[in-house]
C-alpha atoms as a PDB file:
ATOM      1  CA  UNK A   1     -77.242  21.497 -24.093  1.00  0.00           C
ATOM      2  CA  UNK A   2     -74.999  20.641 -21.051  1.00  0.00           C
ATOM      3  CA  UNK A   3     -72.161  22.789 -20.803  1.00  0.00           C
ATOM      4  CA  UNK A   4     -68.369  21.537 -19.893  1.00  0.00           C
ATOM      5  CA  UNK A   5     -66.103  23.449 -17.922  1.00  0.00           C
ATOM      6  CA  UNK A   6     -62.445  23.117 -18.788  1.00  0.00           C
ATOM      7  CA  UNK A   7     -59.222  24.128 -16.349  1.00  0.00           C
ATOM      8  CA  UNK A   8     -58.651  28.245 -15.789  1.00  0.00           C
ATOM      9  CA  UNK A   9     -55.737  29.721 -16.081  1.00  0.00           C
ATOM     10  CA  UNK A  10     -55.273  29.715 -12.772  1.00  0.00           C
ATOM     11  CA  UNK A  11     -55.489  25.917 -12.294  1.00  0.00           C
ATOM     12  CA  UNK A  12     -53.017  25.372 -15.119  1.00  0.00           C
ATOM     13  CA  UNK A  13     -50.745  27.335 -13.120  1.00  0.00           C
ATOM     14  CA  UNK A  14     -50.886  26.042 -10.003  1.00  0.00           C
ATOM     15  CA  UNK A  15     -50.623  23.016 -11.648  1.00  0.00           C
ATOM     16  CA  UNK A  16     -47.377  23.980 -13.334  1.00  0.00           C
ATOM     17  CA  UNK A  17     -46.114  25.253 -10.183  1.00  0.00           C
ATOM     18  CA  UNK A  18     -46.727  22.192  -8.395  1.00  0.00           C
ATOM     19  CA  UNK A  19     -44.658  20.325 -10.923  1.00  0.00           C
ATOM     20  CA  UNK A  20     -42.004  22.709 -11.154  1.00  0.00           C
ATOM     21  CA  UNK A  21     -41.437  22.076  -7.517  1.00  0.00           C
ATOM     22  CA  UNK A  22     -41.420  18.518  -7.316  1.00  0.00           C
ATOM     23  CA  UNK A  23     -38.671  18.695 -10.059  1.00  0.00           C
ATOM     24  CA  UNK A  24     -36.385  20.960  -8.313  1.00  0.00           C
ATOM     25  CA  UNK A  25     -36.936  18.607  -5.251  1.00  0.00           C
ATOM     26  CA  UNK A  26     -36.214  15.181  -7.345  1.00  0.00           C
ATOM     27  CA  UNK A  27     -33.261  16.959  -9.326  1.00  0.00           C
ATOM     28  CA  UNK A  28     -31.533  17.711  -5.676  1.00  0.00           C
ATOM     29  CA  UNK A  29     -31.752  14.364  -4.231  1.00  0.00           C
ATOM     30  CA  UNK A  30     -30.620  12.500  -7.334  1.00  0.00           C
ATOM     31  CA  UNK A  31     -26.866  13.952  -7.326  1.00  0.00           C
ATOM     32  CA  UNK A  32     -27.140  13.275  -3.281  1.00  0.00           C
ATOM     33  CA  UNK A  33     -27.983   9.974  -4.239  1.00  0.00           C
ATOM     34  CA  UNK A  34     -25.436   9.759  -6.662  1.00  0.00           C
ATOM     35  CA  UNK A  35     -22.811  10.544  -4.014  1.00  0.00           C
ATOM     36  CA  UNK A  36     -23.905   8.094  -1.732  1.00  0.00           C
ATOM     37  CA  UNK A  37     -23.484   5.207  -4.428  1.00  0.00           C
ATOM     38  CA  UNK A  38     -20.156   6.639  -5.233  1.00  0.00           C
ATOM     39  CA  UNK A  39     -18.699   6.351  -1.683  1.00  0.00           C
ATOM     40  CA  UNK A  40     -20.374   3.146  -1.367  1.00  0.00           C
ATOM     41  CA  UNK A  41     -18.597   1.728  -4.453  1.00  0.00           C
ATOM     42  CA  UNK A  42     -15.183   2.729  -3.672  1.00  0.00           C
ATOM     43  CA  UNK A  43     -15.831   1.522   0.049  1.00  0.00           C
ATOM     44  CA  UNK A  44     -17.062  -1.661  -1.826  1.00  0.00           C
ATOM     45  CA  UNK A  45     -13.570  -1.704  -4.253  1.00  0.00           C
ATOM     46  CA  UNK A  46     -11.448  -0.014  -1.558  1.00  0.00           C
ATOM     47  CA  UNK A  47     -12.090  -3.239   1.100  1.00  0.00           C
ATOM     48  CA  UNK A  48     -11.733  -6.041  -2.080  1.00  0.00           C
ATOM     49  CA  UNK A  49      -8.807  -3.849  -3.635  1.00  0.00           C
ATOM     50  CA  UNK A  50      -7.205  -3.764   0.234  1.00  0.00           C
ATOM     51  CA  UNK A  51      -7.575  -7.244   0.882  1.00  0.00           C
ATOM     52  CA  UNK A  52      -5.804  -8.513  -2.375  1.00  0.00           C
ATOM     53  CA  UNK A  53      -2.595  -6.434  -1.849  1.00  0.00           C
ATOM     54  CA  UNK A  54      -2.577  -7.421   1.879  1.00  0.00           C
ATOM     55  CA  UNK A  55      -2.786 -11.532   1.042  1.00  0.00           C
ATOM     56  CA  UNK A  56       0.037 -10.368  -1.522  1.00  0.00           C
ATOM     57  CA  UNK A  57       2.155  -9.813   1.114  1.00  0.00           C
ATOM     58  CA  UNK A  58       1.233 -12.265   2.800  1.00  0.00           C
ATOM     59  CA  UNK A  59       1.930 -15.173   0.697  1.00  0.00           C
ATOM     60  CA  UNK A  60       5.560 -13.548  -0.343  1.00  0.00           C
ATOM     61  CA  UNK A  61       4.047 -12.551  -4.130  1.00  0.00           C
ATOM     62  CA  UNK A  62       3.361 -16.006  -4.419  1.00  0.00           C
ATOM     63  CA  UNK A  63      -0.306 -16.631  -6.718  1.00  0.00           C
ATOM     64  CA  UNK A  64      -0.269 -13.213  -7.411  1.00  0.00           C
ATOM     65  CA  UNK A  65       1.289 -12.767 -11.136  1.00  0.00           C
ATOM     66  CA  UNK A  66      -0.776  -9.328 -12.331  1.00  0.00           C
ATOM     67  CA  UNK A  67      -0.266  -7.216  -9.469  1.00  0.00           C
ATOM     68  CA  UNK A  68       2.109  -5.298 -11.459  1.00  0.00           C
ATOM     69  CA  UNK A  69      -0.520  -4.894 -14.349  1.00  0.00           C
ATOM     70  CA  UNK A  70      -2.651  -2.245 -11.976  1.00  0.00           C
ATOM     71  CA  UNK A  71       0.687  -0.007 -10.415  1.00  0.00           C
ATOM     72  CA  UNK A  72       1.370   2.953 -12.727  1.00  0.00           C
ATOM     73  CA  UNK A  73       4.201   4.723 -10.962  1.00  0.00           C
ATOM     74  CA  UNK A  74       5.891   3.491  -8.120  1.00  0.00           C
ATOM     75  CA  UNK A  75       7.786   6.372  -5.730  1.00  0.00           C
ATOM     76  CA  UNK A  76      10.460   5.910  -3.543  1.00  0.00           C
ATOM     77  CA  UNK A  77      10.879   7.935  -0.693  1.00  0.00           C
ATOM     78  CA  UNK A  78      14.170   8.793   0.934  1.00  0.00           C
ATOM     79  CA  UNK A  79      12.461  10.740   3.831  1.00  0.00           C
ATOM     80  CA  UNK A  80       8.616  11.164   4.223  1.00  0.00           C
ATOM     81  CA  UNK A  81       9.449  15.080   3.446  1.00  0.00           C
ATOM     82  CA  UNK A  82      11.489  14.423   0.403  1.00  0.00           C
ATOM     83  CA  UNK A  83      11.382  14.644  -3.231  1.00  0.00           C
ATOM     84  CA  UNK A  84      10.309  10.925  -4.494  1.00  0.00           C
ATOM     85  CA  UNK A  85      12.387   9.177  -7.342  1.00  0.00           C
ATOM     86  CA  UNK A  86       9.354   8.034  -9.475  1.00  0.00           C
ATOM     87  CA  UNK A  87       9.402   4.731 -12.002  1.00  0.00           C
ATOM     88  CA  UNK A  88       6.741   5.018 -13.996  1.00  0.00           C
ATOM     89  CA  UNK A  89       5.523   1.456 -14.271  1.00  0.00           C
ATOM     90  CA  UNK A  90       3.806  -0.089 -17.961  1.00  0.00           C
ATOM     91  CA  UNK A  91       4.110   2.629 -20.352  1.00  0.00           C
ATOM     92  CA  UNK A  92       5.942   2.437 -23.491  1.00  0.00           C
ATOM     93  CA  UNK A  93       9.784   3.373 -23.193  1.00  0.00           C
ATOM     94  CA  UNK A  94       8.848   2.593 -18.684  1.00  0.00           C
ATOM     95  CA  UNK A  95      10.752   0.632 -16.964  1.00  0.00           C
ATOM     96  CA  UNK A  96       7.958  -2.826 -15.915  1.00  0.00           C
ATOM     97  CA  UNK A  97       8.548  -4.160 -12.562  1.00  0.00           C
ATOM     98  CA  UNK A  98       6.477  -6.937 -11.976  1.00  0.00           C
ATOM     99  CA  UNK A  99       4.231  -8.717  -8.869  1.00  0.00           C
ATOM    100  CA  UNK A 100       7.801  -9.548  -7.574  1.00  0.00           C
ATOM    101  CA  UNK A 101       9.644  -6.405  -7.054  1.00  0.00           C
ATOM    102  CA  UNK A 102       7.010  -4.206  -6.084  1.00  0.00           C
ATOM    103  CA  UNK A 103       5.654  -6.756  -3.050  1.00  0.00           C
ATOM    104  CA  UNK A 104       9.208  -7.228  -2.421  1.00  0.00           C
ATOM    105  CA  UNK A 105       9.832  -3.107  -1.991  1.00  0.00           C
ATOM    106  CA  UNK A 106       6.291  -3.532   0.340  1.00  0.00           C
ATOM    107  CA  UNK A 107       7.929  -5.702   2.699  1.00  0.00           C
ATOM    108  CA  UNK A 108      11.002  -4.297   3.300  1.00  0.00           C
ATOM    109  CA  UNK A 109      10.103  -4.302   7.429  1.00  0.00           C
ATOM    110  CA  UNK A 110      11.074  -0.388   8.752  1.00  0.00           C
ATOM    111  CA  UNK A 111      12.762  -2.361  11.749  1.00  0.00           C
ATOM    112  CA  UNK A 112      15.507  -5.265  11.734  1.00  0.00           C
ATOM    113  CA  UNK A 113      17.116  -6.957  14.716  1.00  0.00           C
ATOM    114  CA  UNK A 114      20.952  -7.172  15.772  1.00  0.00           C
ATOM    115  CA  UNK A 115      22.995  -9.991  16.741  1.00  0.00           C
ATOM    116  CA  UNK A 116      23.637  -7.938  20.268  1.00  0.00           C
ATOM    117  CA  UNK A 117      19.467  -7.924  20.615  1.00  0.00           C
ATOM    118  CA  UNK A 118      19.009  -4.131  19.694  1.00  0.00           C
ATOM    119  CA  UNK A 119      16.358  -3.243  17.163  1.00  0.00           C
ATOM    120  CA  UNK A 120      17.390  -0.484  14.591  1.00  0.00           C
ATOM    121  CA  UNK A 121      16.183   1.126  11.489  1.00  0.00           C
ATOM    122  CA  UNK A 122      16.314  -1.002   8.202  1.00  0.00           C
ATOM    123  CA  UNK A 123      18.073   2.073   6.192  1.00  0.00           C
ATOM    124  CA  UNK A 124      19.619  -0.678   3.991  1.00  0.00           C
ATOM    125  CA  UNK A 125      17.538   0.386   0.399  1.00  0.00           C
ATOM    126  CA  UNK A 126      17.700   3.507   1.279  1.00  0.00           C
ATOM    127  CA  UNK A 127      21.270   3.897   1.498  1.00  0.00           C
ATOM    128  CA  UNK A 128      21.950   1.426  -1.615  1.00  0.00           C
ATOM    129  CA  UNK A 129      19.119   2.895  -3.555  1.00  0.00           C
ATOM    130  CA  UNK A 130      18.833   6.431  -2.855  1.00  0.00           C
ATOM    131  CA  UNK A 131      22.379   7.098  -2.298  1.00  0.00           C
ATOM    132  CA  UNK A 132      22.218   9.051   0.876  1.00  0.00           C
ATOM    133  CA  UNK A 133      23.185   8.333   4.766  1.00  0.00           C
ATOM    134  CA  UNK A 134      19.836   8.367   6.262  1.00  0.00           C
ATOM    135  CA  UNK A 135      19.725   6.063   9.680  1.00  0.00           C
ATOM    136  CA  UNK A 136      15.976   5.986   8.407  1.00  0.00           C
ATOM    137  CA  UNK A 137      13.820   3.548   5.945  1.00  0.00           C
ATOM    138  CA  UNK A 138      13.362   4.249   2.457  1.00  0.00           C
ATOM    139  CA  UNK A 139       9.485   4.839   2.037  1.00  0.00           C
ATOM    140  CA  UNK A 140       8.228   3.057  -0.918  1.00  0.00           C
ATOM    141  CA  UNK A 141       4.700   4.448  -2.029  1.00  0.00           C
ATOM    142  CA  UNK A 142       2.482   3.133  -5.041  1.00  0.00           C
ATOM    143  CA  UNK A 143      -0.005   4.723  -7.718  1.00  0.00           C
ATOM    144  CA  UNK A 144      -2.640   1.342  -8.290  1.00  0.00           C
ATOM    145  CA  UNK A 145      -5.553   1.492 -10.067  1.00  0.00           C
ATOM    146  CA  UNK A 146      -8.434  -0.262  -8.864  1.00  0.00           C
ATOM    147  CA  UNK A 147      -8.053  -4.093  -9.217  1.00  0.00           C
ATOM    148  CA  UNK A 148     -11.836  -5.505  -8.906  1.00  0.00           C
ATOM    149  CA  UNK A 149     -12.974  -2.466 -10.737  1.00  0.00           C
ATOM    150  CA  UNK A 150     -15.281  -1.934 -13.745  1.00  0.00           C
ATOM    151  CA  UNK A 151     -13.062  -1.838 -17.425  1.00  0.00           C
ATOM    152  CA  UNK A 152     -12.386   1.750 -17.441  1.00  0.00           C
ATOM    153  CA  UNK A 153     -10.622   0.670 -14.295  1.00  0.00           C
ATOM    154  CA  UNK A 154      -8.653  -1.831 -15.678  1.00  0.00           C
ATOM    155  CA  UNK A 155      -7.482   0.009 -18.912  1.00  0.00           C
ATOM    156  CA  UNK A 156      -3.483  -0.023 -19.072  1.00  0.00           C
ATOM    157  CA  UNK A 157      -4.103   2.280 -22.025  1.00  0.00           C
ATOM    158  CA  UNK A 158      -1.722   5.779 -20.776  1.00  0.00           C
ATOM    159  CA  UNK A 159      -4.418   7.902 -22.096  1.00  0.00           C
ATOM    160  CA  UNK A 160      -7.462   6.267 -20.376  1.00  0.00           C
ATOM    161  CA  UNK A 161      -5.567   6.093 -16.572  1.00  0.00           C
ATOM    162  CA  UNK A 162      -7.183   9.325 -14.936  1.00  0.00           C
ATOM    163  CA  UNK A 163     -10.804   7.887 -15.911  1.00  0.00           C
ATOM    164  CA  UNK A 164     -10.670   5.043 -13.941  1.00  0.00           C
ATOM    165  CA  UNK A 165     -10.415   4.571  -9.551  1.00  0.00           C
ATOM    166  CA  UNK A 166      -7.362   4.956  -8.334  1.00  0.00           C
ATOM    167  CA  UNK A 167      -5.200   4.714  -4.860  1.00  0.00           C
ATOM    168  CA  UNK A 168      -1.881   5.817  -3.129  1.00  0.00           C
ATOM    169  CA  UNK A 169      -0.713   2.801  -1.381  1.00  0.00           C
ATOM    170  CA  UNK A 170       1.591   2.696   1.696  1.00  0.00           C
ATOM    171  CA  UNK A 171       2.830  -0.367   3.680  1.00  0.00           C
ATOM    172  CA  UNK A 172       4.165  -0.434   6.779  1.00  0.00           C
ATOM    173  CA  UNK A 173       5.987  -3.721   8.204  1.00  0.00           C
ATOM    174  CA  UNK A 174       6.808  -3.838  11.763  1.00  0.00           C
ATOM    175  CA  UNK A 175       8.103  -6.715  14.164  1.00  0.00           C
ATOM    176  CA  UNK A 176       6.017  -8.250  17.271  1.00  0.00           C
ATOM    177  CA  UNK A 177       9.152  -7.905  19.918  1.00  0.00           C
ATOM    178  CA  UNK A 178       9.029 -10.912  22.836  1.00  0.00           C
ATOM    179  CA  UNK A 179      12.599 -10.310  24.131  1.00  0.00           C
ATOM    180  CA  UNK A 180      13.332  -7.703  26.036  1.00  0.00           C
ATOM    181  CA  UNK A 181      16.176  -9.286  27.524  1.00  0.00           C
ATOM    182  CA  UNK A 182      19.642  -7.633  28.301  1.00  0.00           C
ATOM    183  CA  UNK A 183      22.863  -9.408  26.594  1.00  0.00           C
ATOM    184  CA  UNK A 184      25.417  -7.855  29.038  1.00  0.00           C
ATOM    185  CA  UNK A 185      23.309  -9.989  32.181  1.00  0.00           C
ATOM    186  CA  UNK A 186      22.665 -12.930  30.063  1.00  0.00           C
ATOM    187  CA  UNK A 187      26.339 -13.348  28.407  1.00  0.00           C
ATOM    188  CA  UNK A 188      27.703 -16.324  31.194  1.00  0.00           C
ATOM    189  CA  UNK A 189      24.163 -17.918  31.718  1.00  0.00           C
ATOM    190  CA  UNK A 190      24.124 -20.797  29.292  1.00  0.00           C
ATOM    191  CA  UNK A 191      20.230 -21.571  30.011  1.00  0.00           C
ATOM    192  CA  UNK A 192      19.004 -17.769  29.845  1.00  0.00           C
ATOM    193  CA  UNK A 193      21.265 -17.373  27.135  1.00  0.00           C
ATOM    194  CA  UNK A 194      19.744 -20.396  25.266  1.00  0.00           C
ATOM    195  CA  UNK A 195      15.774 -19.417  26.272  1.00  0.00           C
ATOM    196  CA  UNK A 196      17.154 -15.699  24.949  1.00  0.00           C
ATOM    197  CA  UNK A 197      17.913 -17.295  21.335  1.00  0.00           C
ATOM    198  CA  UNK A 198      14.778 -18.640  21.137  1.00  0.00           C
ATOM    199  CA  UNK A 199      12.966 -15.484  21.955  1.00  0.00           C
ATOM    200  CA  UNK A 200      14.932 -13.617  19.995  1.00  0.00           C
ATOM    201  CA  UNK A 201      14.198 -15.828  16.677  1.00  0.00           C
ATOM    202  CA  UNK A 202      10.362 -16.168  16.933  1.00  0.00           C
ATOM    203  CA  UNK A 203      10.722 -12.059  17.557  1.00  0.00           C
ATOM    204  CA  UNK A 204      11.838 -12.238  13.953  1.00  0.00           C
ATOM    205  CA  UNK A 205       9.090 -15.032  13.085  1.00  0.00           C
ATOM    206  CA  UNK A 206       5.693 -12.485  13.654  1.00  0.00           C
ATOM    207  CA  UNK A 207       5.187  -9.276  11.960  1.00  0.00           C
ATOM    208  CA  UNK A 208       2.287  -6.578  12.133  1.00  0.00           C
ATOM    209  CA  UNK A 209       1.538  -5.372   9.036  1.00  0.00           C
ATOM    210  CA  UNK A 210       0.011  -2.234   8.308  1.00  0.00           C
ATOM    211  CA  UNK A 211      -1.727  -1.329   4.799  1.00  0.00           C
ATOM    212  CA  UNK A 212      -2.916   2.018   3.975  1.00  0.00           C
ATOM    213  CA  UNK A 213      -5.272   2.747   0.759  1.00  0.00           C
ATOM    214  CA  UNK A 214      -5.915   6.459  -0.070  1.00  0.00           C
ATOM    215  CA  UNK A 215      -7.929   8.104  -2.087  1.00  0.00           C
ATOM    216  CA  UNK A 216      -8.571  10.560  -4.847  1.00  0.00           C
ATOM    217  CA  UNK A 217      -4.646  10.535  -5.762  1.00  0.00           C
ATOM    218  CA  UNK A 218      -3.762  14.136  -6.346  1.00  0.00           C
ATOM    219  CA  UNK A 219      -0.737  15.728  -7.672  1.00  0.00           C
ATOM    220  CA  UNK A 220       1.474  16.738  -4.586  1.00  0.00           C
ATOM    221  CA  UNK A 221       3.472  20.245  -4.699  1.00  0.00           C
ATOM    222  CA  UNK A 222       6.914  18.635  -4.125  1.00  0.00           C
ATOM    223  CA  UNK A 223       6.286  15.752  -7.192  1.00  0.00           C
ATOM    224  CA  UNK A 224       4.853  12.349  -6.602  1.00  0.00           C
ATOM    225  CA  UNK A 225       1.463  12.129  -5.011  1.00  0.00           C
ATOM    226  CA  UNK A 226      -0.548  12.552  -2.464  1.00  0.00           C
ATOM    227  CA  UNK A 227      -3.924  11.503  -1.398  1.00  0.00           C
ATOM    228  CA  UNK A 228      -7.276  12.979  -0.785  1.00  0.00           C
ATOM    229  CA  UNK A 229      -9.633  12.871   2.326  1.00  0.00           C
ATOM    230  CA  UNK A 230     -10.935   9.160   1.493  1.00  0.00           C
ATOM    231  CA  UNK A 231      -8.992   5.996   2.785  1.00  0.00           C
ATOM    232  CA  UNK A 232      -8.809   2.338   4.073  1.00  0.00           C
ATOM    233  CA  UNK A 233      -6.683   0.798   6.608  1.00  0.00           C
ATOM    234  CA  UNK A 234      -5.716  -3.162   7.097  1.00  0.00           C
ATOM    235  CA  UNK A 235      -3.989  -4.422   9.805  1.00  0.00           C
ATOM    236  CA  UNK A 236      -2.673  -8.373  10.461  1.00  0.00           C
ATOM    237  CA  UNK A 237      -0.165 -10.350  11.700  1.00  0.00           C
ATOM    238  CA  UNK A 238       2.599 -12.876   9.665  1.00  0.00           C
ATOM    239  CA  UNK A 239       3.383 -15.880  11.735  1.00  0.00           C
ATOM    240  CA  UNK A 240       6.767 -17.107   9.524  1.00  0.00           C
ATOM    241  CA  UNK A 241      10.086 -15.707   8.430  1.00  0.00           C
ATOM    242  CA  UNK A 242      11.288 -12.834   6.304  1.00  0.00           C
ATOM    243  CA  UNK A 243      13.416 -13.650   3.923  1.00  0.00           C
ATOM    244  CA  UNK A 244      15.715 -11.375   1.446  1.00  0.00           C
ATOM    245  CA  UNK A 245      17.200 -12.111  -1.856  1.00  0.00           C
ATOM    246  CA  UNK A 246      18.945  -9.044  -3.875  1.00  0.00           C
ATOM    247  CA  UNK A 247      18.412  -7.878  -7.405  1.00  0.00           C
ATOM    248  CA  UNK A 248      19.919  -5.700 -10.058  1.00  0.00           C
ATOM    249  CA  UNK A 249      16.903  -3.463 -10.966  1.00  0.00           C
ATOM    250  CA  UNK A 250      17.207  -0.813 -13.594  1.00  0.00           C
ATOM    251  CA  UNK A 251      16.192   2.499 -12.006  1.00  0.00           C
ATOM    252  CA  UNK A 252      15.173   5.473 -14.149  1.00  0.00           C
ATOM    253  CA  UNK A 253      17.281   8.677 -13.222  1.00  0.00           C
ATOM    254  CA  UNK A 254      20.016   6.350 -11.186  1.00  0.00           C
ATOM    255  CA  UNK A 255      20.942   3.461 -13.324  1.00  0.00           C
ATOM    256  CA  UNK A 256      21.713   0.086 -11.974  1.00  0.00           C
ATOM    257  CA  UNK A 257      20.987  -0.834  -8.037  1.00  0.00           C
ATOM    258  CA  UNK A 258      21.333  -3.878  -6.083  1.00  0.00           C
ATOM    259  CA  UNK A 259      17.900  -3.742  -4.389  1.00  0.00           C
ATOM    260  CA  UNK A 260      17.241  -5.823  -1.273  1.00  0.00           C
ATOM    261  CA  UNK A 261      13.820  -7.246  -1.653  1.00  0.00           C
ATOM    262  CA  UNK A 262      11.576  -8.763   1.243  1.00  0.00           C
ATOM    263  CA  UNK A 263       9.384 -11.743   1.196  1.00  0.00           C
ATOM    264  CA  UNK A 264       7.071 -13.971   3.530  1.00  0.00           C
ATOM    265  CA  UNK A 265       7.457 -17.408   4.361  1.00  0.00           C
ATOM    266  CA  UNK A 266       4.595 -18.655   6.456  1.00  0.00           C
ATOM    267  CA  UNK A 267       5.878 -22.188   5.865  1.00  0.00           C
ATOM    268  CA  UNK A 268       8.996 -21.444   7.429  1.00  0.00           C
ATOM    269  CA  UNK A 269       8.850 -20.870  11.309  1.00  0.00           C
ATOM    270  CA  UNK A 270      12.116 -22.096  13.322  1.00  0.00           C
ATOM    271  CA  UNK A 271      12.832 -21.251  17.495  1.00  0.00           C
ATOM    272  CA  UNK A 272      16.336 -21.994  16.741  1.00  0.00           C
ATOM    273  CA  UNK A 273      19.132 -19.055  16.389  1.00  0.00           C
ATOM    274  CA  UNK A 274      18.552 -18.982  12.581  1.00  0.00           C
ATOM    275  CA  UNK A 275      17.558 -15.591  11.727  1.00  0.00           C
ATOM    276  CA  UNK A 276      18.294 -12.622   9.740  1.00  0.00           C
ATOM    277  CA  UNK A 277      20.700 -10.116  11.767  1.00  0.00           C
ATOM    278  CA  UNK A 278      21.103  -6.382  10.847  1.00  0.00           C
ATOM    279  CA  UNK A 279      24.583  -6.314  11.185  1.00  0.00           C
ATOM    280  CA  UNK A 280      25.013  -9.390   9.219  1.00  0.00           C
ATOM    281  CA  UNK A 281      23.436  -7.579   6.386  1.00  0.00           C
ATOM    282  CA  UNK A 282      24.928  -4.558   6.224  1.00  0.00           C
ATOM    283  CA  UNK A 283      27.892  -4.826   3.841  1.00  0.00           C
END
């Protein structure tokens, strides 16, 4: 009778072994690979997420109706080292400012021009909101919630907020400068004065702006938020005018405030003397 040899003891262990190590290896590349697919998707949202809130601003709010769906808290800033007044933003009891107001906060440009050609600080919602006498800009910061994002994402539910992709969002709106011309020299010269005007209105018709998304959003010491070690920056330029209109916005804490709010108007680009002066706004 032919006899069959079966596996040792030995061979069963070395064959246990052999798995056992090929687990450990598999079991420490999958959470590396999980990492990697996490950065990539909130590179992925991050750029879409970026993009929206930029065109936002660029079109003046206009096409743009559920904006204010994804912003949970919005945080006012009266210098970058300062305690924020936060408005918590679609929860029951919260005050709901729409697509409107907050890309009309975003816009507010941190420089505005005089009629005597000097550029200054826009401290004009900071001193009407705030209450203070800061020569500086008001910093307005948002809390958004991923706006391409997967349901969990999406969920306005309070409870359900921390499960989903979040950012801290910062704009920053700055003007292109062309005239660098001095008034006292140019006062008595009718054609330098004239070519001056011009200048000086399409310095007010191109903007940079500047669009910061960071991420994880972390509780900061001083209140408010602050962000983590992950983030996305967006940079263009607005050919048009910035226009203004104010409101009477309820503010949680302060009560009623005329707020100036800023908007883009691509379709609206003029070389004549017609545009927005610091000193004309200042009240």
């Amino acid at each position: 009778m032919k006899r069959e040899h079966g596996f040792t003891m030995i061979e069963i262990a070395l064959c246990l072994a052999i798995v056992g190590f090929s687990m450990v290896v598999i079991m420490g590349v999958l959470p590396l690979g999980g990492q990697v697919q996490k950065k990539n998707r909130e590179s992925t949202l991050s750029l879409m997420d970026g993009n929206y809130l930029l065109e936002a601003i660029r079109n003046g709010a206009k096409g743009y109706d559920d904006l204010g769906l994804y912003v949970d808290e919005i945080l006012l800033y009266a210098k970058p080292d300062a305690d924020p007044v936060v408005i918590e933003n679609n929860v029951s009891g919260g005050v709901y400012w729409g697509t409107k107001e907050i890309v009309g906060l975003l816009s507010a440009p941190q420089f505005l021009m005089t009629s005597s050609n000097v550029w200054v600080p826009n401290y004009l919602n900071n001193n009407e909101i705030l209450g203070n006498n800061y020569y500086t800009n008001m910093t307005c910061k948002l809390k958004v919630r991923s706006i391409n994002g997967t349901a969990a994402d999406k969920n306005t539910l309070e409870a359900n907020r921390d499960f989903g992709m979040s950012y801290l969002v910062e704009a920053q709106i700055l003007p292109v400068a062309t005239n660098y011309m001095d008034m006292r020299n140019i006062k008595d010269n009718k054609s330098l004065n004239d070519q001056m005007q011009r200048e000086r209105s399409m310095s007010q018709c191109a903007w940079q702006v500047n669009l910061t998304l960071g991420w994880p959003v972390q509780k900061a010491a001083r209140g408010g938020y602050k962000a983590g070690d992950h983030s996305q920056e967006f940079h263009t330029v607005v050919s048009g005018s910035l226009d203004n209109t104010l409101e009477n916005m309820e503010i949680p804490g302060i009560g009623t405030r005329k707020v100036m709010l800023w908007y883009f108007d691509k379709n609206n680009f003029s070389v004549t003397n017609n545009g927005i002066f610091y000193d004309q706004l200042v009240r």
